[in-house]
PDB file of N, CA and C in Angstrom:
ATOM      1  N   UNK A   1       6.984  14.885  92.543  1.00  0.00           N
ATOM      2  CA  UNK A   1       7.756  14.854  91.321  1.00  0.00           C
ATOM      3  C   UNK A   1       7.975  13.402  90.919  1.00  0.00           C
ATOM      4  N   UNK A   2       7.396  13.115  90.030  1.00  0.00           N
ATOM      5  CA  UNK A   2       7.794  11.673  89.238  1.00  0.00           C
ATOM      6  C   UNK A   2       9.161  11.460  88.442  1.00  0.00           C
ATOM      7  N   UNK A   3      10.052  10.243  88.931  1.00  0.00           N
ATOM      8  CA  UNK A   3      11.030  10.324  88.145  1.00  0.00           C
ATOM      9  C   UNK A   3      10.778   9.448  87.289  1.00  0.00           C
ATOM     10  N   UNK A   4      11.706  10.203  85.987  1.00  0.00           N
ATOM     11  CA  UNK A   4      11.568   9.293  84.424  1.00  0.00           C
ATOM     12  C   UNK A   4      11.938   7.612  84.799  1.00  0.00           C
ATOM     13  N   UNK A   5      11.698   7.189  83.848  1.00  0.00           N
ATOM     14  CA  UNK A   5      11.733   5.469  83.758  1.00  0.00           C
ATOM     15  C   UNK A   5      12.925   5.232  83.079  1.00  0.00           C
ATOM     16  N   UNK A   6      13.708   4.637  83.825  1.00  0.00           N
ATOM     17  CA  UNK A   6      15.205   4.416  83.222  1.00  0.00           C
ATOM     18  C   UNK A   6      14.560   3.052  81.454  1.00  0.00           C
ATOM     19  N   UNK A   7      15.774   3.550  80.640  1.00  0.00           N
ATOM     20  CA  UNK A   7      15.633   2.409  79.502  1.00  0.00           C
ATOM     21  C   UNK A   7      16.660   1.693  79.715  1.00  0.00           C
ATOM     22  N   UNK A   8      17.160   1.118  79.177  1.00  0.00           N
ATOM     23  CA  UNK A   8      18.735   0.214  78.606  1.00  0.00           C
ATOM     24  C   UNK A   8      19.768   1.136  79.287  1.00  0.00           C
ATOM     25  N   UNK A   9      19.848   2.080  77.863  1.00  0.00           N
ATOM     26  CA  UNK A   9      21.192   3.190  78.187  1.00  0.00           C
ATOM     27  C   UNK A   9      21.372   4.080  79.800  1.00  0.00           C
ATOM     28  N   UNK A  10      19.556   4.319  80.128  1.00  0.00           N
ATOM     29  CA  UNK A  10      19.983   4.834  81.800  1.00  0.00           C
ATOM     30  C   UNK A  10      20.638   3.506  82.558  1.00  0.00           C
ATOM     31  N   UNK A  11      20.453   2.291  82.314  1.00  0.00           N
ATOM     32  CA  UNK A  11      21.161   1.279  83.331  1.00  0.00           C
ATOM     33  C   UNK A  11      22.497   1.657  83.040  1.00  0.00           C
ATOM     34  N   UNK A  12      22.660   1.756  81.760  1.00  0.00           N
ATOM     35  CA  UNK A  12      23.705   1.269  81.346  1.00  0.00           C
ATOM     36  C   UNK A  12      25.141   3.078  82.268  1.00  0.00           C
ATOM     37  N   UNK A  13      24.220   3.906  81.879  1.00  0.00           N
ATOM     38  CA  UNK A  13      24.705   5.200  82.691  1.00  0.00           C
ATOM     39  C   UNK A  13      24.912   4.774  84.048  1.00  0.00           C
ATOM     40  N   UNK A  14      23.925   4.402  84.482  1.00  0.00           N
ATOM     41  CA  UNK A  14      24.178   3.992  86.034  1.00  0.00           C
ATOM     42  C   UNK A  14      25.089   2.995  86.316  1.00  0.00           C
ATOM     43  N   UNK A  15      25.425   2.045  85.739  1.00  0.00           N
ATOM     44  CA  UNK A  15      26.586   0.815  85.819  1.00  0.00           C
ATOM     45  C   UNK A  15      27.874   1.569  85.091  1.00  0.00           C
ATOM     46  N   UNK A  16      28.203   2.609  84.647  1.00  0.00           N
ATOM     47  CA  UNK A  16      29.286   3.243  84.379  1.00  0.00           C
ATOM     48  C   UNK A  16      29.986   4.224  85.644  1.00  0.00           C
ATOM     49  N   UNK A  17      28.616   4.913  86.395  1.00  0.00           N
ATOM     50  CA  UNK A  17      28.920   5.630  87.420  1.00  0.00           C
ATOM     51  C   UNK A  17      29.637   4.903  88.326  1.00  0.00           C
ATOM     52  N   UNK A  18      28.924   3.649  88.575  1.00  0.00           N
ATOM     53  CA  UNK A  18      29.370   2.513  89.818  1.00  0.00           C
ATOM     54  C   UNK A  18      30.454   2.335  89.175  1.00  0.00           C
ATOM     55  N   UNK A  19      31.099   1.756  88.064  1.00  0.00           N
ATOM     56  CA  UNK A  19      32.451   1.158  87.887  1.00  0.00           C
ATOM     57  C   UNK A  19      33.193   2.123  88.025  1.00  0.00           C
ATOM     58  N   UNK A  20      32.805   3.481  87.779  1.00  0.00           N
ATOM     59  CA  UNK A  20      34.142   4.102  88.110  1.00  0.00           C
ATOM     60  C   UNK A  20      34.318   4.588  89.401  1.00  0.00           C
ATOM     61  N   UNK A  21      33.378   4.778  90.457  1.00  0.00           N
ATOM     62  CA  UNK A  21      32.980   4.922  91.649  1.00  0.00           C
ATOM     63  C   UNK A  21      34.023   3.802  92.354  1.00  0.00           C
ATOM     64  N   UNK A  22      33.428   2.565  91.812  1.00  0.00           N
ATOM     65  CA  UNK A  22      34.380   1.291  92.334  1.00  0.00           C
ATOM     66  C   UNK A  22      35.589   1.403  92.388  1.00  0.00           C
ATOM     67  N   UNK A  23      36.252   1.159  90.925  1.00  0.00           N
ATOM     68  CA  UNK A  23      37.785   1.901  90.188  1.00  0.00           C
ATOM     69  C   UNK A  23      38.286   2.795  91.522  1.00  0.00           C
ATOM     70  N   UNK A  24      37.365   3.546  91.633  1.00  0.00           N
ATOM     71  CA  UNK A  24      38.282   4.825  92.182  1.00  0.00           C
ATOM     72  C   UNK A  24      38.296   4.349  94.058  1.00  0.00           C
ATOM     73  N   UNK A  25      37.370   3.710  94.444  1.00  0.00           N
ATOM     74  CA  UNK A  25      37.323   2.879  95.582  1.00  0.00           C
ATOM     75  C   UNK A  25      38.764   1.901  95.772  1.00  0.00           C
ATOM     76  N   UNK A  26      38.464   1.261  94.606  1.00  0.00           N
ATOM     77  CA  UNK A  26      39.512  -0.070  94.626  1.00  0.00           C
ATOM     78  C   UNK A  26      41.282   0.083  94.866  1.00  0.00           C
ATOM     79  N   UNK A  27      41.283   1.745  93.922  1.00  0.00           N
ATOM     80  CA  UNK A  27      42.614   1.887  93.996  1.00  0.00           C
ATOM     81  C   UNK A  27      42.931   2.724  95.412  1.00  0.00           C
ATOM     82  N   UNK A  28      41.573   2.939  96.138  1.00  0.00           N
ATOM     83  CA  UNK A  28      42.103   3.889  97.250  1.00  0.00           C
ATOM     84  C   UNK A  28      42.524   2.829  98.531  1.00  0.00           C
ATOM     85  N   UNK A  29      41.692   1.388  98.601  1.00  0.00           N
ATOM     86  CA  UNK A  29      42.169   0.910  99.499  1.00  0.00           C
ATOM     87  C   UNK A  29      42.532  -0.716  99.047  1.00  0.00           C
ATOM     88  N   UNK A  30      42.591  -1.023  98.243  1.00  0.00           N
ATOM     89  CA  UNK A  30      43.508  -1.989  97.747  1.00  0.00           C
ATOM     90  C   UNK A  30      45.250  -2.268  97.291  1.00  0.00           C
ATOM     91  N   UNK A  31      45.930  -2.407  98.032  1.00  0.00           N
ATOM     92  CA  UNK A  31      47.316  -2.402  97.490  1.00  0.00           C
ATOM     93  C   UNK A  31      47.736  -3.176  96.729  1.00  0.00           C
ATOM     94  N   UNK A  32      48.625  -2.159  95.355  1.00  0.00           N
ATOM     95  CA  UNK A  32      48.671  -2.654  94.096  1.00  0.00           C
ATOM     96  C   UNK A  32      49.859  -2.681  94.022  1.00  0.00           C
ATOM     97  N   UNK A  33      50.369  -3.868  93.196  1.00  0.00           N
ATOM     98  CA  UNK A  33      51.893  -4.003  93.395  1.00  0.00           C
ATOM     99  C   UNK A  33      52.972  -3.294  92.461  1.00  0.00           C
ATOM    100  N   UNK A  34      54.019  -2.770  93.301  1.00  0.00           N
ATOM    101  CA  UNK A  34      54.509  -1.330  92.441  1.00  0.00           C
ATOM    102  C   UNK A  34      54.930  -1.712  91.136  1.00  0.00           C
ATOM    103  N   UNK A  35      55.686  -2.921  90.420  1.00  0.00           N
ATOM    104  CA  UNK A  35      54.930  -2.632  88.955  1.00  0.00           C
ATOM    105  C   UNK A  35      53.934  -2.870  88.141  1.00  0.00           C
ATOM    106  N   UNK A  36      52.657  -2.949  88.893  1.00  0.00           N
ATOM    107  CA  UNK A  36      51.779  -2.805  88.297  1.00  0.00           C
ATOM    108  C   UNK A  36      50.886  -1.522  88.674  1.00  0.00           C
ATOM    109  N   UNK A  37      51.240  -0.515  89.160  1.00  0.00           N
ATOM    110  CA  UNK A  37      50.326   0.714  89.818  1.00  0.00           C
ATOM    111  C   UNK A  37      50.317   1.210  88.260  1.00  0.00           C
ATOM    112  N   UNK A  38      51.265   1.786  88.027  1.00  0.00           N
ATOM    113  CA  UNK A  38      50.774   2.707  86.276  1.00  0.00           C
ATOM    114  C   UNK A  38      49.696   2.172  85.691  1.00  0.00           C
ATOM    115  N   UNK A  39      50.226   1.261  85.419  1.00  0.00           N
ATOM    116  CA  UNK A  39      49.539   0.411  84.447  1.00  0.00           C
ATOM    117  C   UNK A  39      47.741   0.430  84.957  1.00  0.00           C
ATOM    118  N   UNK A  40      47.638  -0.098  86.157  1.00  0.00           N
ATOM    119  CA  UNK A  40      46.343  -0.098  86.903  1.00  0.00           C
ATOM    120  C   UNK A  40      45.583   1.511  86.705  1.00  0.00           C
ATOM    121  N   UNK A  41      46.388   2.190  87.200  1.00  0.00           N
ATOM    122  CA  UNK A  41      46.066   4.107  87.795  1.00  0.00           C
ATOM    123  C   UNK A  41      45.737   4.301  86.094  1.00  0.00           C
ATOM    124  N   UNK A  42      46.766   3.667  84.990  1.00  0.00           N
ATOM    125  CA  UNK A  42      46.005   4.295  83.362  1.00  0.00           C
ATOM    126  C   UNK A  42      44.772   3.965  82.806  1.00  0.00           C
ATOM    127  N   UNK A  43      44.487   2.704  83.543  1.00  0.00           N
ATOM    128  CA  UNK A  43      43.443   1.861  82.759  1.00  0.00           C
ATOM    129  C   UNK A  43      42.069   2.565  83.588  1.00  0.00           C
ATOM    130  N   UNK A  44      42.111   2.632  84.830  1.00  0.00           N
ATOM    131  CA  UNK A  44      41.117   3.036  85.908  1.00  0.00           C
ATOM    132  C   UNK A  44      40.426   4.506  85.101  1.00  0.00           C
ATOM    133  N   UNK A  45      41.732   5.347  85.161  1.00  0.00           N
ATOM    134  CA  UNK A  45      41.346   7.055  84.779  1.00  0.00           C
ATOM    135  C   UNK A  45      41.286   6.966  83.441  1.00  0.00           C
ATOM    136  N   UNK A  46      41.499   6.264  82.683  1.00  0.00           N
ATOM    137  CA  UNK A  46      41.676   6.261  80.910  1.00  0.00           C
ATOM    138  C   UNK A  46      40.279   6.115  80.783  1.00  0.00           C
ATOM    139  N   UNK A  47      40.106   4.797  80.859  1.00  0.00           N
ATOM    140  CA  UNK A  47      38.965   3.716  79.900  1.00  0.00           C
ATOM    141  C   UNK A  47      37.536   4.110  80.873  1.00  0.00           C
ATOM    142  N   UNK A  48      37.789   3.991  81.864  1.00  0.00           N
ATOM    143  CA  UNK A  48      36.409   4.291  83.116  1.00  0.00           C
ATOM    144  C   UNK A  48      35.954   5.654  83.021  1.00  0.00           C
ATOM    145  N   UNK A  49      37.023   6.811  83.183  1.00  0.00           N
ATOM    146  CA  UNK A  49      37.128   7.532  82.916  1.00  0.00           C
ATOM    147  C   UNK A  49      36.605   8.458  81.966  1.00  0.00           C
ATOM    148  N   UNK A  50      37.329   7.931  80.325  1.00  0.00           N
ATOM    149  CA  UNK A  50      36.530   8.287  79.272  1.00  0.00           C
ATOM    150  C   UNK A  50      34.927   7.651  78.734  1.00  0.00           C
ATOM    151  N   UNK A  51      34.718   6.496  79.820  1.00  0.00           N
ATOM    152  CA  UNK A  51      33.321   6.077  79.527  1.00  0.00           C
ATOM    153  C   UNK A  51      32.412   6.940  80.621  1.00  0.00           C
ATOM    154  N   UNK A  52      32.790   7.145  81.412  1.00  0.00           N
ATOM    155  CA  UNK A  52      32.052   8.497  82.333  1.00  0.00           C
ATOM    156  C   UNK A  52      31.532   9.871  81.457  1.00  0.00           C
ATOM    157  N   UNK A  53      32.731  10.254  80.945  1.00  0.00           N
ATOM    158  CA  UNK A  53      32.437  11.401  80.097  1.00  0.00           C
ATOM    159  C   UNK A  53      31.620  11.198  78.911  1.00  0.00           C
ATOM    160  N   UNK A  54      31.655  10.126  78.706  1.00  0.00           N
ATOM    161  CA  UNK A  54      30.787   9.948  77.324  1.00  0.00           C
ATOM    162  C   UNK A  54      29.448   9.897  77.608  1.00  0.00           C
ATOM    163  N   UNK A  55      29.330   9.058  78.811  1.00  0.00           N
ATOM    164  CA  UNK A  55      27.665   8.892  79.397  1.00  0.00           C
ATOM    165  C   UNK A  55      27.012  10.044  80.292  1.00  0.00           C
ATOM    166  N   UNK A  56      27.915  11.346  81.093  1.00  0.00           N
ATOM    167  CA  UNK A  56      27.519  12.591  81.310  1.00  0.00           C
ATOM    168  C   UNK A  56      27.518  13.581  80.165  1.00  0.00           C
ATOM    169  N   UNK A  57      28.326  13.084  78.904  1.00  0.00           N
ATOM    170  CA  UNK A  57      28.129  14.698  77.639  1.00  0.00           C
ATOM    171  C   UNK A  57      26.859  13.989  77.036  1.00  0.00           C
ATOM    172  N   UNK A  58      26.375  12.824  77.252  1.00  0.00           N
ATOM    173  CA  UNK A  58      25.173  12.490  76.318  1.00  0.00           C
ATOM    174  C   UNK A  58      24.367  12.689  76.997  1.00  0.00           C
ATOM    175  N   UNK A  59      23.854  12.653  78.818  1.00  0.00           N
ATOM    176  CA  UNK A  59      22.781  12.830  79.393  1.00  0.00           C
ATOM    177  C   UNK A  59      22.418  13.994  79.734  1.00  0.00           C
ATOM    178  N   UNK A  60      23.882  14.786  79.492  1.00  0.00           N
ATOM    179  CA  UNK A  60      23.527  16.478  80.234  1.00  0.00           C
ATOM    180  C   UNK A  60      24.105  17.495  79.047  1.00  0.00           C
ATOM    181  N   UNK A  61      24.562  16.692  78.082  1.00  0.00           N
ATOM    182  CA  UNK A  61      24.744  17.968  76.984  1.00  0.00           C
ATOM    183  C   UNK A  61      24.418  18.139  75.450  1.00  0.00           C
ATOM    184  N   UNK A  62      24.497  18.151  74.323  1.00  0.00           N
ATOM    185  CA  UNK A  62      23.546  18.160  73.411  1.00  0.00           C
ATOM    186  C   UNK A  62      22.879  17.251  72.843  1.00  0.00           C
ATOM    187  N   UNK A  63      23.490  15.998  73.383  1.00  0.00           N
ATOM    188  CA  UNK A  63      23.053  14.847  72.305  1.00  0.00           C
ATOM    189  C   UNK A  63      21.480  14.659  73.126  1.00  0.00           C
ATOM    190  N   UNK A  64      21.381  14.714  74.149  1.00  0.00           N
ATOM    191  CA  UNK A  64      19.890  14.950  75.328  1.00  0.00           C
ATOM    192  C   UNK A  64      19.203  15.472  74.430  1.00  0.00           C
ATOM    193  N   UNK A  65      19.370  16.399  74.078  1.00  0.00           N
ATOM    194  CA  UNK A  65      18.687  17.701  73.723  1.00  0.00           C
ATOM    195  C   UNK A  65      18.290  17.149  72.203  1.00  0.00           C
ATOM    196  N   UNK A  66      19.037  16.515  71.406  1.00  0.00           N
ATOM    197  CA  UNK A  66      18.857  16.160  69.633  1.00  0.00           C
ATOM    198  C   UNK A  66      18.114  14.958  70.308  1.00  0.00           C
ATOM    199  N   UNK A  67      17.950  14.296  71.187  1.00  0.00           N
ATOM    200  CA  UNK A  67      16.830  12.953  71.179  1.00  0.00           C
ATOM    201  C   UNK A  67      15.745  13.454  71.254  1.00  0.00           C
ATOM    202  N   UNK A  68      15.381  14.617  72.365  1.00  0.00           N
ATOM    203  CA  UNK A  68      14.498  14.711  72.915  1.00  0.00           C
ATOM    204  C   UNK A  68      13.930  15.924  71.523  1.00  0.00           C
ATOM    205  N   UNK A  69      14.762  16.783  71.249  1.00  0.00           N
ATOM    206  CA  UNK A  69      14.140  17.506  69.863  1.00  0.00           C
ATOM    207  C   UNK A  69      13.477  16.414  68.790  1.00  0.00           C
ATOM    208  N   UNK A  70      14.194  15.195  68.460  1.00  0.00           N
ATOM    209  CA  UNK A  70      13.894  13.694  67.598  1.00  0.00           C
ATOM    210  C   UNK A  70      12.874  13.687  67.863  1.00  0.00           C
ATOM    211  N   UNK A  71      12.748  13.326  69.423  1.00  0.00           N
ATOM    212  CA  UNK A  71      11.161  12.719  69.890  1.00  0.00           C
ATOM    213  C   UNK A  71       9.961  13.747  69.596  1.00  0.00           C
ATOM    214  N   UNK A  72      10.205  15.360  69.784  1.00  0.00           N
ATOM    215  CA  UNK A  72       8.874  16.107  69.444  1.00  0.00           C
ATOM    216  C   UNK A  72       8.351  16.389  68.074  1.00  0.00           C
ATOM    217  N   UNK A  73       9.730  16.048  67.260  1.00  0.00           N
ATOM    218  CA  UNK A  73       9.435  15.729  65.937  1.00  0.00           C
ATOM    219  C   UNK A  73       8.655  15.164  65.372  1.00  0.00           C
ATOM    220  N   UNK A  74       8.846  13.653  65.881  1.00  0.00           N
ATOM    221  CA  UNK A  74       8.342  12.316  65.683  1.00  0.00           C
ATOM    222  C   UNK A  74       6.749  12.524  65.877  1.00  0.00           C
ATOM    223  N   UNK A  75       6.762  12.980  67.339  1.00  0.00           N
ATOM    224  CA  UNK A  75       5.547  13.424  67.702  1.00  0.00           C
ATOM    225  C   UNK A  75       4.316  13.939  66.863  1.00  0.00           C
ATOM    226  N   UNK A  76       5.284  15.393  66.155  1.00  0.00           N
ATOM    227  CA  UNK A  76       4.471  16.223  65.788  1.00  0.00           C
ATOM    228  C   UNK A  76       3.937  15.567  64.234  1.00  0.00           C
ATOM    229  N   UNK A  77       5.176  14.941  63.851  1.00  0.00           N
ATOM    230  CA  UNK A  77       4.726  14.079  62.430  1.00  0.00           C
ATOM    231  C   UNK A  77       3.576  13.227  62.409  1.00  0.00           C
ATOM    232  N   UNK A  78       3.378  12.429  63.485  1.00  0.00           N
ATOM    233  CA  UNK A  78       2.395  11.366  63.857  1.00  0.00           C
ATOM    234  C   UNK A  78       0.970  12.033  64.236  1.00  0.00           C
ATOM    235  N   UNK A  79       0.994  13.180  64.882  1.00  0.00           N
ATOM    236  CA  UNK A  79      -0.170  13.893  64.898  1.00  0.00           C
ATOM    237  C   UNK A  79      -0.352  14.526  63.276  1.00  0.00           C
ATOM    238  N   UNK A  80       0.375  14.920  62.329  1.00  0.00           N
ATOM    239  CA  UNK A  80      -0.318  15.400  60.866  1.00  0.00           C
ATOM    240  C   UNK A  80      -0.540  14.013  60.530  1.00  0.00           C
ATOM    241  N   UNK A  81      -0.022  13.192  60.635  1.00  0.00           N
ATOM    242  CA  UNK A  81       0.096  11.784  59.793  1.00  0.00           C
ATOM    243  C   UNK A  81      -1.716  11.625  59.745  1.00  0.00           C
ATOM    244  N   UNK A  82      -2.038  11.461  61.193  1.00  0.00           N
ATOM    245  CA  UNK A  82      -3.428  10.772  61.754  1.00  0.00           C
ATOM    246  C   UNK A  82      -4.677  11.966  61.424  1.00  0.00           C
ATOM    247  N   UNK A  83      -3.663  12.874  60.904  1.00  0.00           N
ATOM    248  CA  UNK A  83      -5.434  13.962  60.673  1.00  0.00           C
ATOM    249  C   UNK A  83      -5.448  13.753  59.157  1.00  0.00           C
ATOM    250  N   UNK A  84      -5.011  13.224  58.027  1.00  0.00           N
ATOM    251  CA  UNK A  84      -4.865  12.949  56.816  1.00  0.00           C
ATOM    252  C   UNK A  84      -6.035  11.610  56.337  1.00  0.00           C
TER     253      UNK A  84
END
């Protein structure tokens, strides 16, 4: 089985996984000073968090699916284009 060839955005998926992987590392064995834990625990699960979800609903849920529909499009246009 050959795996696909990461572009930009797969790095960029993969360096989102790690930061929040990290995030969630950092706060498990780093001690954070008690007024700053909220503040830390919001930013970690907020911002890391909501950039996780954004980069798993685009790789595994429709927007996948509207590139890759784009691309057979494209495809199929470029094959009538070249028989003309």
């Amino acid at each position: 089985m050959k795996l696909p060839k990461l572009d930009s955005r797969g790095w960029l998926a993969l360096a989102s996984v790690a930061m929040l992987s990290g995030a969630f590392a950092a706060l498990l064995f780093i001690r954070i000073p008690d007024e700053n834990r909220d503040l830390v625990i919001a930013i970690a699960s907020g911002v890391i968090g909501s950039t996780f979800k954004d980069v798993y609903g685009f790789f595994f849920g429709s927007s996948k699916g509207t590139v890759e529909a784009n691309e057979r499009t494209d495809a199929v246009l470029s094959a009538t284009e070249e028989h003309k």
